[in-house]
N, C-alpha and C. Protein backbone atom coordinates (compact mmCIF):
# COMPACT_ATOMS: atom_id res chain seq x y z
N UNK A 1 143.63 57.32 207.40
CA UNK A 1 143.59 55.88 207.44
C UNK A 1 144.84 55.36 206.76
N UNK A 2 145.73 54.54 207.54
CA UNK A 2 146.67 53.76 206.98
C UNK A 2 146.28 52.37 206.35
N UNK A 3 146.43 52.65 205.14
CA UNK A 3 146.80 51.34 204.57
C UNK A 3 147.86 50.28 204.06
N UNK A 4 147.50 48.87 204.63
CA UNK A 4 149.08 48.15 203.99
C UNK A 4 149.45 48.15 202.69
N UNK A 5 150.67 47.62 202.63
CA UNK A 5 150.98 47.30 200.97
C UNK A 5 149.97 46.10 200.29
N UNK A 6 149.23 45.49 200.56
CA UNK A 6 148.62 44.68 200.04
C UNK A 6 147.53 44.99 200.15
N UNK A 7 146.84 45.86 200.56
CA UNK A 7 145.65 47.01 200.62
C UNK A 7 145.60 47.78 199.65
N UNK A 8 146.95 48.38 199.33
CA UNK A 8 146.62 49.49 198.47
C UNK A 8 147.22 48.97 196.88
N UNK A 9 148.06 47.45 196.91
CA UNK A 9 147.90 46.69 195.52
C UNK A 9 146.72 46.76 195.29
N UNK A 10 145.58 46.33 196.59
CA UNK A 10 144.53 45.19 195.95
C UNK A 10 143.58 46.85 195.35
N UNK A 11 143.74 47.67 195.95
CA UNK A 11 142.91 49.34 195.67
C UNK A 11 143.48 49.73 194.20
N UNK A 12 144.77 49.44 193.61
CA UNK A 12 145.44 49.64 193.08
C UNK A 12 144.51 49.05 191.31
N UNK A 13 145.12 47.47 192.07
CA UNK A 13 144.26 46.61 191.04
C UNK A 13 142.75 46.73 190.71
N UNK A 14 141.95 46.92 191.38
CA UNK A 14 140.45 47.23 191.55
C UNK A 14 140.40 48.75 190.46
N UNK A 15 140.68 49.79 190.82
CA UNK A 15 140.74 51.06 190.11
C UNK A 15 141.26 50.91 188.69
N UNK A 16 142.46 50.17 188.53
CA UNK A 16 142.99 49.64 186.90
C UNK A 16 141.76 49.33 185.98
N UNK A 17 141.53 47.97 187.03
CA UNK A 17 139.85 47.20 186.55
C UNK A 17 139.10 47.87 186.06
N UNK A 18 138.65 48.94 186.91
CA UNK A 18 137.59 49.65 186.67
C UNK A 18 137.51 50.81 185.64
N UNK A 19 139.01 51.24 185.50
CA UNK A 19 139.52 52.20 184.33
C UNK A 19 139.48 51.38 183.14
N UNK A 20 140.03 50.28 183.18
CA UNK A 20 139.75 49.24 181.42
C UNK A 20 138.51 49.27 181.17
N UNK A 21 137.57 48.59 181.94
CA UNK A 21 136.41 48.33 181.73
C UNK A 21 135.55 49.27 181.32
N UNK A 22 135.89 51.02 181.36
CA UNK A 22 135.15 52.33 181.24
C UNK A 22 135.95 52.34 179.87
N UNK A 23 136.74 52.01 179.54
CA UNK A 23 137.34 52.88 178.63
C UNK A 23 137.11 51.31 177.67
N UNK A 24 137.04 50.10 177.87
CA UNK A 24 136.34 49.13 176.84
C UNK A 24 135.08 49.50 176.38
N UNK A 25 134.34 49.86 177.16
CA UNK A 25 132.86 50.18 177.05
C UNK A 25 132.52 51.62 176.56
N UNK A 26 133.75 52.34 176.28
CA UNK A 26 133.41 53.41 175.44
C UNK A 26 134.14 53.25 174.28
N UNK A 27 134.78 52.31 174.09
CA UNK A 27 135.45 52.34 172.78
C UNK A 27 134.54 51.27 171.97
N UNK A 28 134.18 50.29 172.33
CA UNK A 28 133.17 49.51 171.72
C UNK A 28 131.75 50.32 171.60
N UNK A 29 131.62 51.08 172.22
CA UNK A 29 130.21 51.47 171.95
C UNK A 29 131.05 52.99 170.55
N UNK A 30 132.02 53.62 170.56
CA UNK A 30 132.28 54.28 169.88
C UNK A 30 132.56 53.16 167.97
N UNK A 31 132.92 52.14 168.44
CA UNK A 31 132.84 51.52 167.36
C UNK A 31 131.58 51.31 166.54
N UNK A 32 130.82 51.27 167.15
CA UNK A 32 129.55 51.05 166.56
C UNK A 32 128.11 52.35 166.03
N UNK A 33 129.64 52.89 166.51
CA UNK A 33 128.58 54.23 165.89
C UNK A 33 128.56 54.70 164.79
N UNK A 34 126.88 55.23 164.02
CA UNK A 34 126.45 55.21 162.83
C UNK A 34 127.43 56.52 162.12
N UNK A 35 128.06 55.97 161.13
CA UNK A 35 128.80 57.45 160.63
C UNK A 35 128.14 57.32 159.24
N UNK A 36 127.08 57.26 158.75
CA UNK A 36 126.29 57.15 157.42
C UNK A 36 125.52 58.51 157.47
N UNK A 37 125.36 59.32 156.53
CA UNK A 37 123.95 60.58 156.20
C UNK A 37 123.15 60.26 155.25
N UNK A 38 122.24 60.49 155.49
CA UNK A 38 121.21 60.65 154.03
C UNK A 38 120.43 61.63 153.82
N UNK A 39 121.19 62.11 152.31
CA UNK A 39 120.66 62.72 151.57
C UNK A 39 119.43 63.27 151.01
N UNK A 40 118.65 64.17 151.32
CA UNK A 40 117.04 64.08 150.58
C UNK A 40 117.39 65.61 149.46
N UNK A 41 116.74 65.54 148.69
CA UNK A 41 117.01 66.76 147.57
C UNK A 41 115.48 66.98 146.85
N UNK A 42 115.11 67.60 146.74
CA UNK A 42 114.10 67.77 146.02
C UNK A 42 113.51 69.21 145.20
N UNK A 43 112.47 69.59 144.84
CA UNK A 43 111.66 70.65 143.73
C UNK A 43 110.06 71.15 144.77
N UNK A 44 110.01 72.27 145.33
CA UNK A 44 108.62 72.45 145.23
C UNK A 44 108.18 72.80 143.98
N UNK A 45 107.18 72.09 143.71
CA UNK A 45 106.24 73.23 142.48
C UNK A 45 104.53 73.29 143.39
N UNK A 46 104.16 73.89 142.04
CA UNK A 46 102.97 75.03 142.27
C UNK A 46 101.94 74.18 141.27
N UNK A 47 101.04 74.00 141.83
CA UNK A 47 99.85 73.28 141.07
C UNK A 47 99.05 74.17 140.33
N UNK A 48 98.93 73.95 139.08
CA UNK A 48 98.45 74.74 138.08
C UNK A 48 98.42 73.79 136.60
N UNK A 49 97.94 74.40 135.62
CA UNK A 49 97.67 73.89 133.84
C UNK A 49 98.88 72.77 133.95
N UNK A 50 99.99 73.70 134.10
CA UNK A 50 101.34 73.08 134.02
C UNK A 50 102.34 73.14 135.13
N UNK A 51 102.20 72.49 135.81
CA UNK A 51 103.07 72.16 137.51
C UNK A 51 104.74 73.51 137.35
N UNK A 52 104.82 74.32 137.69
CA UNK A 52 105.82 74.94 137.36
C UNK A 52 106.10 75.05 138.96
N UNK A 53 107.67 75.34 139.34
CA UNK A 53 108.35 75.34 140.48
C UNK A 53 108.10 76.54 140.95
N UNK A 54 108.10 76.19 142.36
CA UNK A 54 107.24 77.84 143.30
C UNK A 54 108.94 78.30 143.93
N UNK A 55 108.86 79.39 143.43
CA UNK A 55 110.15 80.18 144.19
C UNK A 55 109.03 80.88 145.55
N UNK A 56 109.88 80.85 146.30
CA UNK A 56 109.46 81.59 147.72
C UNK A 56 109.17 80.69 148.58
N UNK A 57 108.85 79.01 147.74
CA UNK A 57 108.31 78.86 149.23
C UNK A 57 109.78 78.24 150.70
N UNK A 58 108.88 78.05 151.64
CA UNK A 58 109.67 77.52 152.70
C UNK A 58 109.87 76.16 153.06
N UNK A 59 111.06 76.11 152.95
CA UNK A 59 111.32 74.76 153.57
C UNK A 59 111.92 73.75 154.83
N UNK A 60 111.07 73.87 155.94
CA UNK A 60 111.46 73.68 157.04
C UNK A 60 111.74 72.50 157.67
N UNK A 61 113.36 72.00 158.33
CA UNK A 61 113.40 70.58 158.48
C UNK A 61 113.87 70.55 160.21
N UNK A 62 113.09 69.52 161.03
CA UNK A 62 112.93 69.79 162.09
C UNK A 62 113.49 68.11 162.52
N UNK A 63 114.55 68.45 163.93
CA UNK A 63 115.32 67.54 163.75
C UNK A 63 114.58 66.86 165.08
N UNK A 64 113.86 65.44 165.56
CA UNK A 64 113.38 65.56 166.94
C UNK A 64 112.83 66.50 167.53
N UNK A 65 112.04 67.36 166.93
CA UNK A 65 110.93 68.22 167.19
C UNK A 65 111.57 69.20 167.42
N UNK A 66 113.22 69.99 167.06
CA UNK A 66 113.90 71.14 166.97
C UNK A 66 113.91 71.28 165.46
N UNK A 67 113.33 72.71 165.35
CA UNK A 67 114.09 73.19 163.94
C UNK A 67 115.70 73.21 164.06
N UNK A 68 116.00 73.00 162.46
CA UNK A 68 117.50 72.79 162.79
C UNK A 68 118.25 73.46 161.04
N UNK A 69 117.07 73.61 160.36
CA UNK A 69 117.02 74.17 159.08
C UNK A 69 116.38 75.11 158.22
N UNK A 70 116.31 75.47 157.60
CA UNK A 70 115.17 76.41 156.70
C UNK A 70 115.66 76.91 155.58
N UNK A 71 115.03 76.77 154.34
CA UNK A 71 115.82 77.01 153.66
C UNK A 71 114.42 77.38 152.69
N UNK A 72 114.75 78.49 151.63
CA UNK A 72 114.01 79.46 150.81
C UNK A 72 114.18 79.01 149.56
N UNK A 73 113.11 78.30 148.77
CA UNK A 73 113.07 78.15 147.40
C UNK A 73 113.24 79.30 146.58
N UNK A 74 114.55 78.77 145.09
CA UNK A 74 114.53 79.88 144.82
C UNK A 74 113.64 80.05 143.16
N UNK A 75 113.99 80.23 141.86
CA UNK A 75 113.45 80.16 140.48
C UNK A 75 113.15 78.48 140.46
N UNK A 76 114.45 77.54 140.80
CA UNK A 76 114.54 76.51 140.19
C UNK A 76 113.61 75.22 141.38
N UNK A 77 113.39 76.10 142.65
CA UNK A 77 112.18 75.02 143.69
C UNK A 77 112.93 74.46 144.67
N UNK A 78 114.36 74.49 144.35
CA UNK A 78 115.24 73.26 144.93
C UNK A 78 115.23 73.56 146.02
N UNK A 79 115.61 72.23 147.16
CA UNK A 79 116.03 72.60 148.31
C UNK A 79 116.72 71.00 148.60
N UNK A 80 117.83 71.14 149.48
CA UNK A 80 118.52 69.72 149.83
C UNK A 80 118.27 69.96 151.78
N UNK A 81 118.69 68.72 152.03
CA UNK A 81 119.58 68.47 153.33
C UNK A 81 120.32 67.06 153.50
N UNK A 82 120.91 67.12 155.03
CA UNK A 82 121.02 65.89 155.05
C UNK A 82 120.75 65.53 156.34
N UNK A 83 120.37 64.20 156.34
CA UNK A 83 119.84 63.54 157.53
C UNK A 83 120.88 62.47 158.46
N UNK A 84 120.80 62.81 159.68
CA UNK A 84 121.84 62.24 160.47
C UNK A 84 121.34 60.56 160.97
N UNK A 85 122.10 59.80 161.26
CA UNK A 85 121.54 58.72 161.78
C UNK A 85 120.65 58.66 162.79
N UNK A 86 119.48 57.62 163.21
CA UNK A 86 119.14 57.36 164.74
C UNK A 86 118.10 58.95 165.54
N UNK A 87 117.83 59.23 164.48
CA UNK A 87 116.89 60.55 164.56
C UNK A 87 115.38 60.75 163.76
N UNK A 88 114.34 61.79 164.12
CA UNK A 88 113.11 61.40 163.84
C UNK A 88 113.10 62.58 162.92
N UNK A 89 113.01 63.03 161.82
CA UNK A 89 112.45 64.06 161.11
C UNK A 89 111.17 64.81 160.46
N UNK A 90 110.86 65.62 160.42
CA UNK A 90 110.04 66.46 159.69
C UNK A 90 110.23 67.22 159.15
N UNK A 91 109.48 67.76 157.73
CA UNK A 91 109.79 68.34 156.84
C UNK A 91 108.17 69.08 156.48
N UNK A 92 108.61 70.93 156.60
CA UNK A 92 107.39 71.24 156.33
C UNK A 92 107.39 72.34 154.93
N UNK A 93 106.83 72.45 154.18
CA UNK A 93 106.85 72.87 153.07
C UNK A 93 105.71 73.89 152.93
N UNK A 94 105.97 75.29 153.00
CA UNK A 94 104.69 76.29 153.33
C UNK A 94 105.34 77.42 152.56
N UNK A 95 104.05 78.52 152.04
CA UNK A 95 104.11 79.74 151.52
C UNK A 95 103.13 80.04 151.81
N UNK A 96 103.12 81.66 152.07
CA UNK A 96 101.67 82.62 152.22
C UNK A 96 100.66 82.05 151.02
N UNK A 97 99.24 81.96 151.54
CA UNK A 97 98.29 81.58 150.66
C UNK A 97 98.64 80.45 149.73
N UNK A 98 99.27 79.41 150.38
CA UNK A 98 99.37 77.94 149.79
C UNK A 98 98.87 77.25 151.44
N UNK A 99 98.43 75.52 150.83
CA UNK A 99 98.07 74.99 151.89
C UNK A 99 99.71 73.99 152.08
N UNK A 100 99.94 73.90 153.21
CA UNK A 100 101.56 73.42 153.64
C UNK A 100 101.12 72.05 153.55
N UNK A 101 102.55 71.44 153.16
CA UNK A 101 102.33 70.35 153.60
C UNK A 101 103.77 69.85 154.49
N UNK A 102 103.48 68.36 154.62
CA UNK A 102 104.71 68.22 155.75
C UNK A 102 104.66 66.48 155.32
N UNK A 103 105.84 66.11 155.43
CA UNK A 103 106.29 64.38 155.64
C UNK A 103 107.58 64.18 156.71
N UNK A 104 107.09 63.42 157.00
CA UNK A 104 108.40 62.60 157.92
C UNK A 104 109.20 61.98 157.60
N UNK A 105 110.19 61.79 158.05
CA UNK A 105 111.41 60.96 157.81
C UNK A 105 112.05 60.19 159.43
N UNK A 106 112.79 58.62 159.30
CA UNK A 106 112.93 58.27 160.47
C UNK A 106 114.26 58.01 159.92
N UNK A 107 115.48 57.95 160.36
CA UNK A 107 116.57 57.47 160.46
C UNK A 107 116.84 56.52 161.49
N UNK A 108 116.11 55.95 162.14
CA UNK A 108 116.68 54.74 163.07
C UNK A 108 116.29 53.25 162.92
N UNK A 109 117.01 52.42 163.43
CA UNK A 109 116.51 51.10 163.23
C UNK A 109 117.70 50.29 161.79
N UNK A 110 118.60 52.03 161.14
CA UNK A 110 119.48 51.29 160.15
C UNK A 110 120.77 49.87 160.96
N UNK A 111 120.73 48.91 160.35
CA UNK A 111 121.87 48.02 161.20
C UNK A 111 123.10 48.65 160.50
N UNK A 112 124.09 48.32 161.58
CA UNK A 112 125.50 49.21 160.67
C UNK A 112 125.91 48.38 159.74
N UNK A 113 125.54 47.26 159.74
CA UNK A 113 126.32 46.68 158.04
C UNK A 113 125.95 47.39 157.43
N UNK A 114 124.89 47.58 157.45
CA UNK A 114 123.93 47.89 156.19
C UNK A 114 124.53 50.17 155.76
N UNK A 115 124.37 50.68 156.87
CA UNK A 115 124.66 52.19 157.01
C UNK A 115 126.04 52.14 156.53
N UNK A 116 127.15 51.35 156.69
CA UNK A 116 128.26 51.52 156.21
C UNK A 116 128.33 51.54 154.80
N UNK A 117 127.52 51.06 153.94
CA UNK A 117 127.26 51.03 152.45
C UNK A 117 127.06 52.51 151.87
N UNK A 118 126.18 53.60 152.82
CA UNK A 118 125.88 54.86 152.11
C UNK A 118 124.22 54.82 151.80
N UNK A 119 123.56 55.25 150.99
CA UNK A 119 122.50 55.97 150.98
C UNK A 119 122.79 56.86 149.21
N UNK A 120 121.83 56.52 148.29
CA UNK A 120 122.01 57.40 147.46
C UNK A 120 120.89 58.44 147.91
N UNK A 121 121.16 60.21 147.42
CA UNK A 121 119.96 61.06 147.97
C UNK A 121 118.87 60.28 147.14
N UNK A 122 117.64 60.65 147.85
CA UNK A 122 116.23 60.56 147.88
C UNK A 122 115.72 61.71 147.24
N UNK A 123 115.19 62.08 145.97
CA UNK A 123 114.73 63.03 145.68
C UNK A 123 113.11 62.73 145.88
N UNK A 124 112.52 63.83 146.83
CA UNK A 124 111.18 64.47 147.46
C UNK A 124 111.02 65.48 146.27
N UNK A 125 109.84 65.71 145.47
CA UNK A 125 109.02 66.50 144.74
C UNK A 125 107.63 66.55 145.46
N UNK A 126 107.60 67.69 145.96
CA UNK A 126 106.50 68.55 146.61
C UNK A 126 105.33 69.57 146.02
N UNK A 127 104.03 69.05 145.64
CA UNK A 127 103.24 69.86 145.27
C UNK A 127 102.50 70.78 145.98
N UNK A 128 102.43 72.23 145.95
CA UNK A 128 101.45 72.91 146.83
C UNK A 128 100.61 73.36 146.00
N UNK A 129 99.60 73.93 146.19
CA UNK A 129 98.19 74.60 146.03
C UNK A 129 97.89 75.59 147.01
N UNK A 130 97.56 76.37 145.77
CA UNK A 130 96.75 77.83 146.92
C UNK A 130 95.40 77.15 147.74
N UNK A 131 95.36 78.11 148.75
CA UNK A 131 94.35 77.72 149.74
C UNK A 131 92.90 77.75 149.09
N UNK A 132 92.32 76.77 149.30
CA UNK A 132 90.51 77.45 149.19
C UNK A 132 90.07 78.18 149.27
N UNK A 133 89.47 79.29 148.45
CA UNK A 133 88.36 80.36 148.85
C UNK A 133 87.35 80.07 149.87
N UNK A 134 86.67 78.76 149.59
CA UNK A 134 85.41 78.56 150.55
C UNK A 134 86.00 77.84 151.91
N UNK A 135 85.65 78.64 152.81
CA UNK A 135 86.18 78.37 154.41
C UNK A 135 85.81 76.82 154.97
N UNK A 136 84.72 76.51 154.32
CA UNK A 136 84.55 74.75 155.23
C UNK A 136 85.24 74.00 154.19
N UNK A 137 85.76 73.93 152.76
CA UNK A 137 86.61 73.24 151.84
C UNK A 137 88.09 73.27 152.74
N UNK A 138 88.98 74.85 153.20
CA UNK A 138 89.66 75.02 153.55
C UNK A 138 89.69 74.57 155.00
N UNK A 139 88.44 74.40 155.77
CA UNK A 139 88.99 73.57 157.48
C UNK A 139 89.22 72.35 157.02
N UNK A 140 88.27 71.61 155.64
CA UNK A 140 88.99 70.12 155.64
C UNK A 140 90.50 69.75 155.27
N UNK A 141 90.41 70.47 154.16
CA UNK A 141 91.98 69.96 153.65
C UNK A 141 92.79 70.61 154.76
N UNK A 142 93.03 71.75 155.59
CA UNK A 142 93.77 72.10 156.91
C UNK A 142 93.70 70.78 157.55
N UNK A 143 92.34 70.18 158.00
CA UNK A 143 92.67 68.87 158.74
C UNK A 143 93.30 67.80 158.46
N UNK A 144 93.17 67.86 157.13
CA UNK A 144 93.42 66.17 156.33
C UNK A 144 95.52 66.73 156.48
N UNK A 145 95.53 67.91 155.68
CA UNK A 145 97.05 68.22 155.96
C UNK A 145 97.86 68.55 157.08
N UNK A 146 96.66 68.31 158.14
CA UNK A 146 97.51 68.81 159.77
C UNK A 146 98.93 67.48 159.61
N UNK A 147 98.24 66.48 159.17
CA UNK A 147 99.12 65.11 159.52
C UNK A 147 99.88 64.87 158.39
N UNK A 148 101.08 64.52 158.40
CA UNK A 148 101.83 64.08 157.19
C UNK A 148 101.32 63.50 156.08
N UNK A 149 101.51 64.18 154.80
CA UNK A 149 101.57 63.35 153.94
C UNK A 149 101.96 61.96 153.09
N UNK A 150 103.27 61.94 153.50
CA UNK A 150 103.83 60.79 153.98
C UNK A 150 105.23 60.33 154.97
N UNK A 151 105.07 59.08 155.21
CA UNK A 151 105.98 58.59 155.62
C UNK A 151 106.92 57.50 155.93
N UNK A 152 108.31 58.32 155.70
CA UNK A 152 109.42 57.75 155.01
C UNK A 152 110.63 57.19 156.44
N UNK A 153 110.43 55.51 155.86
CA UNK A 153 111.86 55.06 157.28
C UNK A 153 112.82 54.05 156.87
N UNK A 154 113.00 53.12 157.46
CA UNK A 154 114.03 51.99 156.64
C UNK A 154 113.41 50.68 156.91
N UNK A 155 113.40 50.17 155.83
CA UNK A 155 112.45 49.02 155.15
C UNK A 155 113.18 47.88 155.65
N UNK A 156 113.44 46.98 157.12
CA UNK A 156 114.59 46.05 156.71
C UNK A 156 114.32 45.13 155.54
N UNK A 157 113.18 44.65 155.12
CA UNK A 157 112.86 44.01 154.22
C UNK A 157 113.78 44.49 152.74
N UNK A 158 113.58 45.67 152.61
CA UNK A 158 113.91 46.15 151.10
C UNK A 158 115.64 46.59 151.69
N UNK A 159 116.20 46.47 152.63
CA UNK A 159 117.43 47.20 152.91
C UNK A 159 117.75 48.40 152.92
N UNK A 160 116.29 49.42 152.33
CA UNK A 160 116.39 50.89 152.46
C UNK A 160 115.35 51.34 152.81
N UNK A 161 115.53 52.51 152.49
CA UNK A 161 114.76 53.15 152.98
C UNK A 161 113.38 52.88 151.78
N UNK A 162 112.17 53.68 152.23
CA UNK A 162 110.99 53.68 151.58
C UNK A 162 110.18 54.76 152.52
N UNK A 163 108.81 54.65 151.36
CA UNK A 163 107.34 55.39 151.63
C UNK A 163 106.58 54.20 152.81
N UNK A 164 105.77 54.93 153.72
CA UNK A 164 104.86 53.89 154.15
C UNK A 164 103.49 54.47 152.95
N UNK A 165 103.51 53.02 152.56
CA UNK A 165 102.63 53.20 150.98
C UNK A 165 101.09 53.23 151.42
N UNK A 166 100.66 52.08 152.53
CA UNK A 166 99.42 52.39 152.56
C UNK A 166 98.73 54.11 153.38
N UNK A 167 99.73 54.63 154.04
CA UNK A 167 99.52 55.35 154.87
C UNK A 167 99.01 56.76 153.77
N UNK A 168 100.45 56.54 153.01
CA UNK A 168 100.05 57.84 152.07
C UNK A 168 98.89 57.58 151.35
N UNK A 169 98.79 56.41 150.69
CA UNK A 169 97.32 55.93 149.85
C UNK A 169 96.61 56.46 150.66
N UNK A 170 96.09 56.41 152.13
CA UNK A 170 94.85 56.86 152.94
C UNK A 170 95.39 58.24 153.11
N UNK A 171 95.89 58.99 152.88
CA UNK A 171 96.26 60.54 153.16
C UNK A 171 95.62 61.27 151.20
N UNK A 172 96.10 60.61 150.36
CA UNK A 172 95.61 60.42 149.04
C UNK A 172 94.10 60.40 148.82
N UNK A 173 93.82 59.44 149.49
CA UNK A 173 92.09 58.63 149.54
C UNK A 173 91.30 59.91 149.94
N UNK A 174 92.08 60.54 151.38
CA UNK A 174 91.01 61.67 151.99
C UNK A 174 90.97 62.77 151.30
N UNK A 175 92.29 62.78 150.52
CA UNK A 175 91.81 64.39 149.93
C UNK A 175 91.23 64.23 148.39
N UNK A 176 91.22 62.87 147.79
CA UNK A 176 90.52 62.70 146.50
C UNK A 176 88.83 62.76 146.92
N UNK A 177 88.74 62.47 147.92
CA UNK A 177 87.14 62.59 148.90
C UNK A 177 86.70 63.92 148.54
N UNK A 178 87.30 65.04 148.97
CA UNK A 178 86.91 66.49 148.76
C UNK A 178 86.90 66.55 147.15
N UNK A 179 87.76 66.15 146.48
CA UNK A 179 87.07 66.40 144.90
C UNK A 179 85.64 66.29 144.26
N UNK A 180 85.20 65.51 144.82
CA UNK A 180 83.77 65.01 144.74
C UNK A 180 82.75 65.83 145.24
């Protein structure tokens, strides 16, 4: 197919168009992207007389329902990571003959004014307990702990992050139930 000179300006001009407009729309959307982490750091310990830190246990952090971490408590309990923007987390905290527990974390919904500021870490202190001897004590607290203990997202109200407070209170409530 032959085309005139004023055919293949106007093809010319059209394709330019269409090259700015791809490459505006990826540079503005690259502008706005979250370059903030946050920090979580924390201690398992071991429930006992005197709360002392559990070496061994596991600490598993799962990024959008992929593991993406794991990391082995050692004398001192510690374990860190860091959390990427605009992503859903979980965090599971388990050893042989302890009952696991697990909390969430949300990273999305930060506005970038606000993410450009930083994040100081969040220190998480994690208590476990050995499992129940008696098997129907141990299916409850398994159930009550299938579901997070708590959970943690960004408050626009408070400008950070936080606990969802009543949620954990009712995660609290059910297992002060079994004491009784």
């Amino acid at each position: 197919m032959n085309c005139t000179a004023p055919a293949k300006k106007m093809l010319m001009n059209n394709s330019l168009k269409l090259f700015l407009a791809s490459a505006f729309f990826l540079i503005s959307n690259l502008s706005f992207a979250q370059d903030w982490t946050y920090p979580i750091t924390g201690k398992v310990y071991k429930l006992g007389k005197k709360e002392e830190k559990l070496e061994g246990a596991v600490v598993t952090l799962y990024k959008n329902g992929n593991q993406v971490q794991q990391k082995i408590t050692q004398k001192n309990g510690k374990y860190d990571f860091v959390l990427e923007p605009d992503n859903e987390y979980e965090v599971i905290y388990s050893k042989a003959g302890y009952v696991s527990k697990k909390i969430t974390l949300n990273t999305k919904n930060v506005p970038t004014d606000r993410g450009k500021y930083g994040f100081s870490p969040q220190p998480i202190d994690i208590v476990l307990f050995e499992k129940p001897l008696k098997s129907e004590v141990s299916a409850k607290v398994e159930s009550i702990l299938s579901k997070p203990i708590g959970k943690f997202y960004y408050d626009p109200k408070q400008q950070d992050f936080g606990w969802e407070k009543l949620y954990t209170k009712s995660i609290q409530d059910d297992l002060n139930e079994l004491e009784k």
